[in-house]
N, C-alpha and C. Protein backbone atom coordinates (compact mmCIF):
# COMPACT_ATOMS: atom_id res chain seq x y z
N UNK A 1 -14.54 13.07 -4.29
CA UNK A 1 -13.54 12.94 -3.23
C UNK A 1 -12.85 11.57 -3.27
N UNK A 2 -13.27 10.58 -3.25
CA UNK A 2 -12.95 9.08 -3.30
C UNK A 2 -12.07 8.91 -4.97
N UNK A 3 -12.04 9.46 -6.04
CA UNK A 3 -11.30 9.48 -6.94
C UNK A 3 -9.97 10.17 -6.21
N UNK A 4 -9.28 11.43 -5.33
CA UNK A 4 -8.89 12.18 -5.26
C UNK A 4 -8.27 11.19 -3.99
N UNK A 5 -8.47 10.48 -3.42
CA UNK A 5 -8.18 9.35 -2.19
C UNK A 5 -7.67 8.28 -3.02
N UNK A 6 -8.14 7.83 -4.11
CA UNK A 6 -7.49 6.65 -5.43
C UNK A 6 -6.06 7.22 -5.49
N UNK A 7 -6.05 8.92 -6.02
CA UNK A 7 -5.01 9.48 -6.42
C UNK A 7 -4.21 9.20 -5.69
N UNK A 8 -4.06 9.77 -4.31
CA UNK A 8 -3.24 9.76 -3.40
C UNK A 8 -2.36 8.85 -2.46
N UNK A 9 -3.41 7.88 -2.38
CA UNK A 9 -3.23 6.22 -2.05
C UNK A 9 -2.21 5.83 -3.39
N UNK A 10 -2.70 5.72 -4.60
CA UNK A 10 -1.46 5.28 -5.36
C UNK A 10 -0.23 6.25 -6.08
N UNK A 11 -0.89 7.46 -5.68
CA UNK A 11 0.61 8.44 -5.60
C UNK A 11 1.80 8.16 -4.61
N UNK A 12 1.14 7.31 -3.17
CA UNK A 12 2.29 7.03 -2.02
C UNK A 12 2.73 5.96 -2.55
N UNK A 13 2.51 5.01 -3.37
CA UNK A 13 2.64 3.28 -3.46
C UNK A 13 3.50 3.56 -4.80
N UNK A 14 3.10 4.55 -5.75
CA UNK A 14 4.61 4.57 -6.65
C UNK A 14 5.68 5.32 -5.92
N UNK A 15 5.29 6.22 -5.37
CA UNK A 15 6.61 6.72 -4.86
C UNK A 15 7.16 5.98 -3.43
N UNK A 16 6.38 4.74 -2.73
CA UNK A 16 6.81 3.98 -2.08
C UNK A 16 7.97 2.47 -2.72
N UNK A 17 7.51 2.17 -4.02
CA UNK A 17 7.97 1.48 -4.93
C UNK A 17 9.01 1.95 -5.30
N UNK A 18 9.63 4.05 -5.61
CA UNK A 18 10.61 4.14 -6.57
C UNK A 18 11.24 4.28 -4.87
N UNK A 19 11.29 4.26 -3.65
CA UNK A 19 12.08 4.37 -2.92
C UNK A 19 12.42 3.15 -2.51
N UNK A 20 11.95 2.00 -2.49
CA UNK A 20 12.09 0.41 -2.54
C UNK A 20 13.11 0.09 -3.49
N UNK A 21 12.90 0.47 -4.89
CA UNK A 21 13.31 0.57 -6.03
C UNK A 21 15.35 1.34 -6.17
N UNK A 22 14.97 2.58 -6.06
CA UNK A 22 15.99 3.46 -6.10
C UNK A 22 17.02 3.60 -4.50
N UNK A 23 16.60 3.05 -3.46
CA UNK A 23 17.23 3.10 -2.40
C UNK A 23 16.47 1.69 -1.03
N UNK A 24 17.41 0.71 -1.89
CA UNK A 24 16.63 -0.75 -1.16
C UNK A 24 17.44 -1.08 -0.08
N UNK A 25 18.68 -0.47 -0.47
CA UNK A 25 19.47 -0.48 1.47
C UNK A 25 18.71 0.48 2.18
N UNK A 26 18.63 1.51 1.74
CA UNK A 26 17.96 2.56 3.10
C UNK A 26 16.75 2.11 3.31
N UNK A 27 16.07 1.55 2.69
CA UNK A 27 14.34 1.31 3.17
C UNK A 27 15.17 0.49 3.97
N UNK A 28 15.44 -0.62 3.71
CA UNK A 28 15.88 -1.94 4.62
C UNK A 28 16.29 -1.16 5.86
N UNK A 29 16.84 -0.51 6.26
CA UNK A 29 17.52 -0.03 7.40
C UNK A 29 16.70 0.64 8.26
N UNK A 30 15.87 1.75 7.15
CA UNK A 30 15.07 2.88 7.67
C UNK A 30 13.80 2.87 8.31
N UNK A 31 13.23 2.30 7.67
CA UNK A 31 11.88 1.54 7.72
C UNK A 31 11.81 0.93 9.18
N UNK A 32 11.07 1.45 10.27
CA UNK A 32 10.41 0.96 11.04
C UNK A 32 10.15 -0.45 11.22
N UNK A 33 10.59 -1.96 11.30
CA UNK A 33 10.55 -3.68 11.35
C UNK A 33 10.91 -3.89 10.17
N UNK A 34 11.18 -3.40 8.77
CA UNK A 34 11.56 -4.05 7.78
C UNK A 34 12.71 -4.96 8.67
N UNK A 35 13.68 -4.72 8.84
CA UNK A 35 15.23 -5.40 9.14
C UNK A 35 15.07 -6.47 10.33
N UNK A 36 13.67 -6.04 10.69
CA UNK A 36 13.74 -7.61 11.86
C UNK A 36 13.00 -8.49 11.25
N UNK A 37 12.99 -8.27 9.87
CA UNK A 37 11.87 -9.89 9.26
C UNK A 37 12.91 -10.23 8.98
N UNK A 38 13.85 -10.06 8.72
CA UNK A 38 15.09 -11.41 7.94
C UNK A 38 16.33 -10.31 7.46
N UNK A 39 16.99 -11.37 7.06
CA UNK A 39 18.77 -10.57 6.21
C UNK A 39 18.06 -9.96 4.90
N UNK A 40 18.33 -8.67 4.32
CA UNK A 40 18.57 -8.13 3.34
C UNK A 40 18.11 -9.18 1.88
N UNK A 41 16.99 -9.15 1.26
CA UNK A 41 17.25 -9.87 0.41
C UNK A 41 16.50 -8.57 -1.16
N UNK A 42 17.77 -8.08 -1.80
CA UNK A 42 17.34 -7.24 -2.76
C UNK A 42 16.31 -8.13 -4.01
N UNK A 43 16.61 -9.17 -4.18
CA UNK A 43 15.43 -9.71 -5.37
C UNK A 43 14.06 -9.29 -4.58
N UNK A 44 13.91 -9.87 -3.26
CA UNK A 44 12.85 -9.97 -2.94
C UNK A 44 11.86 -8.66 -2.50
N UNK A 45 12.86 -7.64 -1.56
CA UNK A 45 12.77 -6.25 -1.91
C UNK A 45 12.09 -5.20 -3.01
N UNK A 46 12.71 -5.76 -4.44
CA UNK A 46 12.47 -4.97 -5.63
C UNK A 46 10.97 -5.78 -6.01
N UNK A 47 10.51 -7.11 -5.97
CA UNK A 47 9.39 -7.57 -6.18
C UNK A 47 8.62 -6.63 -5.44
N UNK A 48 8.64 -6.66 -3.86
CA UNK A 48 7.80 -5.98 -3.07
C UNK A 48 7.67 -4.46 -4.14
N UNK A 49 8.34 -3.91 -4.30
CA UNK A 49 8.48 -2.74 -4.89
C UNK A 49 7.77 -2.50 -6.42
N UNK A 50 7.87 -4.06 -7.09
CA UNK A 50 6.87 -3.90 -8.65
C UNK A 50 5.67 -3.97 -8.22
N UNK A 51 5.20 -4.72 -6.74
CA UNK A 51 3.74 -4.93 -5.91
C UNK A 51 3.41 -3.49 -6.21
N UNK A 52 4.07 -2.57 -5.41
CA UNK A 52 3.70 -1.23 -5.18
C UNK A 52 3.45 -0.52 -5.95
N UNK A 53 4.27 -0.45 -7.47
CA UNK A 53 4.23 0.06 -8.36
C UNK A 53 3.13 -0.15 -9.57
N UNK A 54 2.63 -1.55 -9.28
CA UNK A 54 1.45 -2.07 -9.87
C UNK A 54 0.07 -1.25 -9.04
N UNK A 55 0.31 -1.86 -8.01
CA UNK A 55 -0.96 -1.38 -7.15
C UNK A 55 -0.68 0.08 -7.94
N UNK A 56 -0.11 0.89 -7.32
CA UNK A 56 -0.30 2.53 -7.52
C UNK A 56 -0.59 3.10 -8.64
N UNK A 57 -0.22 2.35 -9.84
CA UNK A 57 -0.14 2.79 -11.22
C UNK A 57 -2.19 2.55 -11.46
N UNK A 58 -2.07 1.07 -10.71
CA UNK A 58 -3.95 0.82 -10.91
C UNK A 58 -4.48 1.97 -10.24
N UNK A 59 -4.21 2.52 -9.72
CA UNK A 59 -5.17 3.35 -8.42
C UNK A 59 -4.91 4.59 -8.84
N UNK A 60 -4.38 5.07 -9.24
CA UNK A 60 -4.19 6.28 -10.13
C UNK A 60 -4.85 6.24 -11.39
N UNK A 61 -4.68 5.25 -12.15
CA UNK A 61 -5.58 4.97 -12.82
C UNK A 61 -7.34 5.54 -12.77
N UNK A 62 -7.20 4.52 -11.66
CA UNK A 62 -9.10 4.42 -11.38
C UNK A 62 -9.55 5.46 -10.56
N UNK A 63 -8.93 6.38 -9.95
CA UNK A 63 -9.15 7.80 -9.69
C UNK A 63 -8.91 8.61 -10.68
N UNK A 64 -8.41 8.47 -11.73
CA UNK A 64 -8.11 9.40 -13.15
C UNK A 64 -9.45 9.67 -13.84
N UNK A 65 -9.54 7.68 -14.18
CA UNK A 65 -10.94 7.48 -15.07
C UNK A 65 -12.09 7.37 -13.96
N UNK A 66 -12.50 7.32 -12.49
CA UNK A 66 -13.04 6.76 -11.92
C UNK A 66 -13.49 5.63 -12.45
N UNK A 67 -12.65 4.77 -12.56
CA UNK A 67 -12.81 3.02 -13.22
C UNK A 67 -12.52 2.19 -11.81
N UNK A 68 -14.23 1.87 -11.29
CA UNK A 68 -13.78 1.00 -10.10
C UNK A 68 -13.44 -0.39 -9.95
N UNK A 69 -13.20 -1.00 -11.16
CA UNK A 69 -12.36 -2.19 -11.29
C UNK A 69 -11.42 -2.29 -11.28
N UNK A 70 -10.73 -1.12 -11.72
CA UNK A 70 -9.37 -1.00 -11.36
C UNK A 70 -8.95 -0.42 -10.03
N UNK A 71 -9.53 0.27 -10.15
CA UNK A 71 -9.54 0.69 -8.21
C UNK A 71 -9.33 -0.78 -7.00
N UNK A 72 -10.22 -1.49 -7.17
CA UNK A 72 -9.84 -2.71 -6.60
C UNK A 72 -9.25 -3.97 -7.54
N UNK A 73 -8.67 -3.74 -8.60
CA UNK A 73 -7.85 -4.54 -8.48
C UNK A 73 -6.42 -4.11 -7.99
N UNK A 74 -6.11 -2.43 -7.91
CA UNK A 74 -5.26 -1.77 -7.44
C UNK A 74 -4.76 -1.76 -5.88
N UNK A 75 -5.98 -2.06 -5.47
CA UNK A 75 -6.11 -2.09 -3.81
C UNK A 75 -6.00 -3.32 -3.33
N UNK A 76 -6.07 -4.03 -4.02
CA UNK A 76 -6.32 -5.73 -3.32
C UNK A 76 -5.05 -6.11 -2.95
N UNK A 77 -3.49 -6.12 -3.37
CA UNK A 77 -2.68 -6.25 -2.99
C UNK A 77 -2.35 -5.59 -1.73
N UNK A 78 -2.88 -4.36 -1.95
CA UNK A 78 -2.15 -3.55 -0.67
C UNK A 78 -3.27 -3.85 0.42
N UNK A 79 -4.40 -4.06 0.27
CA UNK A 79 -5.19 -4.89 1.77
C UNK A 79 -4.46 -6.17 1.91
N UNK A 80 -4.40 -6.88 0.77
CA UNK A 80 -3.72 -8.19 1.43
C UNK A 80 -2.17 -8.05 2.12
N UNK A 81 -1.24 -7.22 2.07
CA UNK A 81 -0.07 -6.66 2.64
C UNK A 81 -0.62 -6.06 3.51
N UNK A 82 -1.84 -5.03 4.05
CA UNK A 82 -1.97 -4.93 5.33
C UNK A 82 -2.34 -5.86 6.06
N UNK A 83 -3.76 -6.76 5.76
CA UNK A 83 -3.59 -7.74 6.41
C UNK A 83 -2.93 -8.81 7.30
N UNK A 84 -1.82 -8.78 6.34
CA UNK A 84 -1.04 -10.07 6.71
C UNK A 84 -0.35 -9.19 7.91
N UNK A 85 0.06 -7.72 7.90
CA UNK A 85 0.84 -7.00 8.74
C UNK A 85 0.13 -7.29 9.84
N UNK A 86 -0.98 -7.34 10.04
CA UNK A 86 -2.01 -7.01 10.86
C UNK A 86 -2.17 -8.72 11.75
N UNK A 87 -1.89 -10.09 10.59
CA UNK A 87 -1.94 -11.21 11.47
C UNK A 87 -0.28 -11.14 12.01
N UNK A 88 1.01 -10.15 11.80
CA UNK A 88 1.76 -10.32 12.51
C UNK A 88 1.90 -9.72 13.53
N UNK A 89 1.05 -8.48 13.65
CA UNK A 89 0.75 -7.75 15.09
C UNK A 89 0.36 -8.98 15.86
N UNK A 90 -0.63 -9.65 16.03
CA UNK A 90 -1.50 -10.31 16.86
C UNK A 90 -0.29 -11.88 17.06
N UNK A 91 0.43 -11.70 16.25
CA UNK A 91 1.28 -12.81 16.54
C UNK A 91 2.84 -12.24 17.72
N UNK A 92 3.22 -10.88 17.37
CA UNK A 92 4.19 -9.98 17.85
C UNK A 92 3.50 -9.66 19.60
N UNK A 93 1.88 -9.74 19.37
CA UNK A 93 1.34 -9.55 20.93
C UNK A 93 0.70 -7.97 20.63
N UNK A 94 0.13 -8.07 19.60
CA UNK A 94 -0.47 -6.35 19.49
C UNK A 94 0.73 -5.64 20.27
N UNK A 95 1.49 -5.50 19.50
CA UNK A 95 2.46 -4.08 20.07
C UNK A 95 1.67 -2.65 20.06
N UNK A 96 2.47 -1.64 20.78
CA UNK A 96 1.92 -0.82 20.12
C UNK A 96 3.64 0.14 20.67
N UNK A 97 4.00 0.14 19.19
CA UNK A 97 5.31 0.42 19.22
C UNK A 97 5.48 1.05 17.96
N UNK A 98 6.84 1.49 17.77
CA UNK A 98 6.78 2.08 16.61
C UNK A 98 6.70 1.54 15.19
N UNK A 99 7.43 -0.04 14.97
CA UNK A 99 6.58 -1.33 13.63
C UNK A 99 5.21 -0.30 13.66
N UNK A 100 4.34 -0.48 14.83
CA UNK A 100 2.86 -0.94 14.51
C UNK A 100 2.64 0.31 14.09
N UNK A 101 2.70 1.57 14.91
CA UNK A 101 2.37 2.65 14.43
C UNK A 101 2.80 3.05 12.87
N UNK A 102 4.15 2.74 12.71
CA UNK A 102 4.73 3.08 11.24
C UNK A 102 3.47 2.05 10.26
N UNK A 103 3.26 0.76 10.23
CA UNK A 103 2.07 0.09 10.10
C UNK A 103 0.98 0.41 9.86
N UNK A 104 0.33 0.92 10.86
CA UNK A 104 -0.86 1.69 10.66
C UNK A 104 -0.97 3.08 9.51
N UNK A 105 -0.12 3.53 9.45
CA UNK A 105 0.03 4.65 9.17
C UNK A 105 0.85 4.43 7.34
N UNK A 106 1.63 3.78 7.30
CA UNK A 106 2.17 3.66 5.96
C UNK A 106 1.56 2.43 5.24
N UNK A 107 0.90 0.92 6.48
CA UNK A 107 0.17 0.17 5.42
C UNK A 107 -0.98 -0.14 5.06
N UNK A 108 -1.90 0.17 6.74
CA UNK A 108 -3.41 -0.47 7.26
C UNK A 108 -4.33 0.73 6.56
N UNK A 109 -3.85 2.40 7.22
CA UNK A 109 -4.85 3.08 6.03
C UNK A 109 -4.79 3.40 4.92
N UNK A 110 -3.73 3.38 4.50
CA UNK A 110 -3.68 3.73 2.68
C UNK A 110 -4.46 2.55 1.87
N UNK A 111 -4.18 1.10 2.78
CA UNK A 111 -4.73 0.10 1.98
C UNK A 111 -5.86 -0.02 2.04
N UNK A 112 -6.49 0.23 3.26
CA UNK A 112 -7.90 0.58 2.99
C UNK A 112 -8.75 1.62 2.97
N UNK A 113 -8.36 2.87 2.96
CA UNK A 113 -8.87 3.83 2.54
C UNK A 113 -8.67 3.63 0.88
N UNK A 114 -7.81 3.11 0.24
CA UNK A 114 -8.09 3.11 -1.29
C UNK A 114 -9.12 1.83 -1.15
N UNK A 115 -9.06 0.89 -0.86
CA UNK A 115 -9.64 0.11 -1.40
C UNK A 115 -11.42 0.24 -0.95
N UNK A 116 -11.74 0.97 0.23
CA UNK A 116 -13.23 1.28 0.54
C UNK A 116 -13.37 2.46 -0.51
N UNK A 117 -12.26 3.50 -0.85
CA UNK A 117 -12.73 4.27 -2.38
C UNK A 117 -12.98 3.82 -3.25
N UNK A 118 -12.35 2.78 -3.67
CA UNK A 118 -12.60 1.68 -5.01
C UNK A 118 -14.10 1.29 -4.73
N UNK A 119 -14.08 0.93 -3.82
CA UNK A 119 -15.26 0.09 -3.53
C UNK A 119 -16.72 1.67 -3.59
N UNK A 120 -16.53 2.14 -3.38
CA UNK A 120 -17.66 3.31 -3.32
C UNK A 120 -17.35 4.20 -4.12
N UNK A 121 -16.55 3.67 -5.22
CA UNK A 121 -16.45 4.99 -6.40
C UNK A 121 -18.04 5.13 -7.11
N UNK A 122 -18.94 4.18 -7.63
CA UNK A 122 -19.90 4.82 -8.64
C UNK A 122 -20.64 5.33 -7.54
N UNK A 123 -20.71 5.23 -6.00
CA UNK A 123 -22.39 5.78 -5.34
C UNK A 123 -22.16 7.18 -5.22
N UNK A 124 -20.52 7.94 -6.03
CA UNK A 124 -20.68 9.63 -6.05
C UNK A 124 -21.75 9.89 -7.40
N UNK A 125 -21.94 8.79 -8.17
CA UNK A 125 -23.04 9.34 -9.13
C UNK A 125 -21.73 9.59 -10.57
N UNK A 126 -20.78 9.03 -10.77
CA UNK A 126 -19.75 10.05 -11.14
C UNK A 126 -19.98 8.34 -12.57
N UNK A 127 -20.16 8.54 -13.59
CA UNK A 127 -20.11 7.13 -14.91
C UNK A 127 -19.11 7.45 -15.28
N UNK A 128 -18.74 6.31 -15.91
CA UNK A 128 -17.46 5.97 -16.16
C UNK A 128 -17.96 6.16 -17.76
């Protein structure tokens, strides 16, 4: 199951990347607080977007091979991007608005539901 949670977690993060990627005005717009962190900046945008595309490509990976090194090195970006989301809630005043919910939901569990899969890939018994 936790390979099949790798999958899926970095199935959203490439196809979160080719929509970063392929449509960086509409995320900017669309996206739930993207547009209240700052003006439009596409370099910085498309980086966020090779983040994603790295992470996802690892995490697909390590649910493919169940290779849990790659699993967390796949995941570690995207906990540290929830994280930080998470010290701007508490700075924003714990909202609970639609940022946070879109938040929860597109950054806090994907990032760590892959990365507690990474982390508990060999105790299915499953060798690499």
């Amino acid at each position: 199951m936790r390979h099949l949670i790798l999958i899926g977690v970095g199935g959203l993060s490439v196809l979160t990347a080719a929509y970063i990627w392929g449509a960086t005005q509409h995320w900017y717009q669309t996206i739930p607080g993207v547009a209240q962190t700052g003006p439009m900046n596409f370099h910085f945008a498309k980086d966020v977007g090779l983040a994603y595309l790295a992470s996802g490509v690892a995490l697909i990976w390590a649910g493919a091979k169940h290779d849990k090194s790659a699993g967390i090195c796949g995941a570690s970006w995207l906990v540290l991007h929830a994280l930080f989301h998470i010290w701007i809630w508490f700075h924003r005043g714990t909202p609970t608005d639609l940022v946070a919910l879109t938040n929860l939901i597109g950054i806090q569990i994907p990032a760590f539901a892959g990365f507690i899969s990474a982390v508990n890939l060999m105790s299915e018994g499953v060798k690499i």
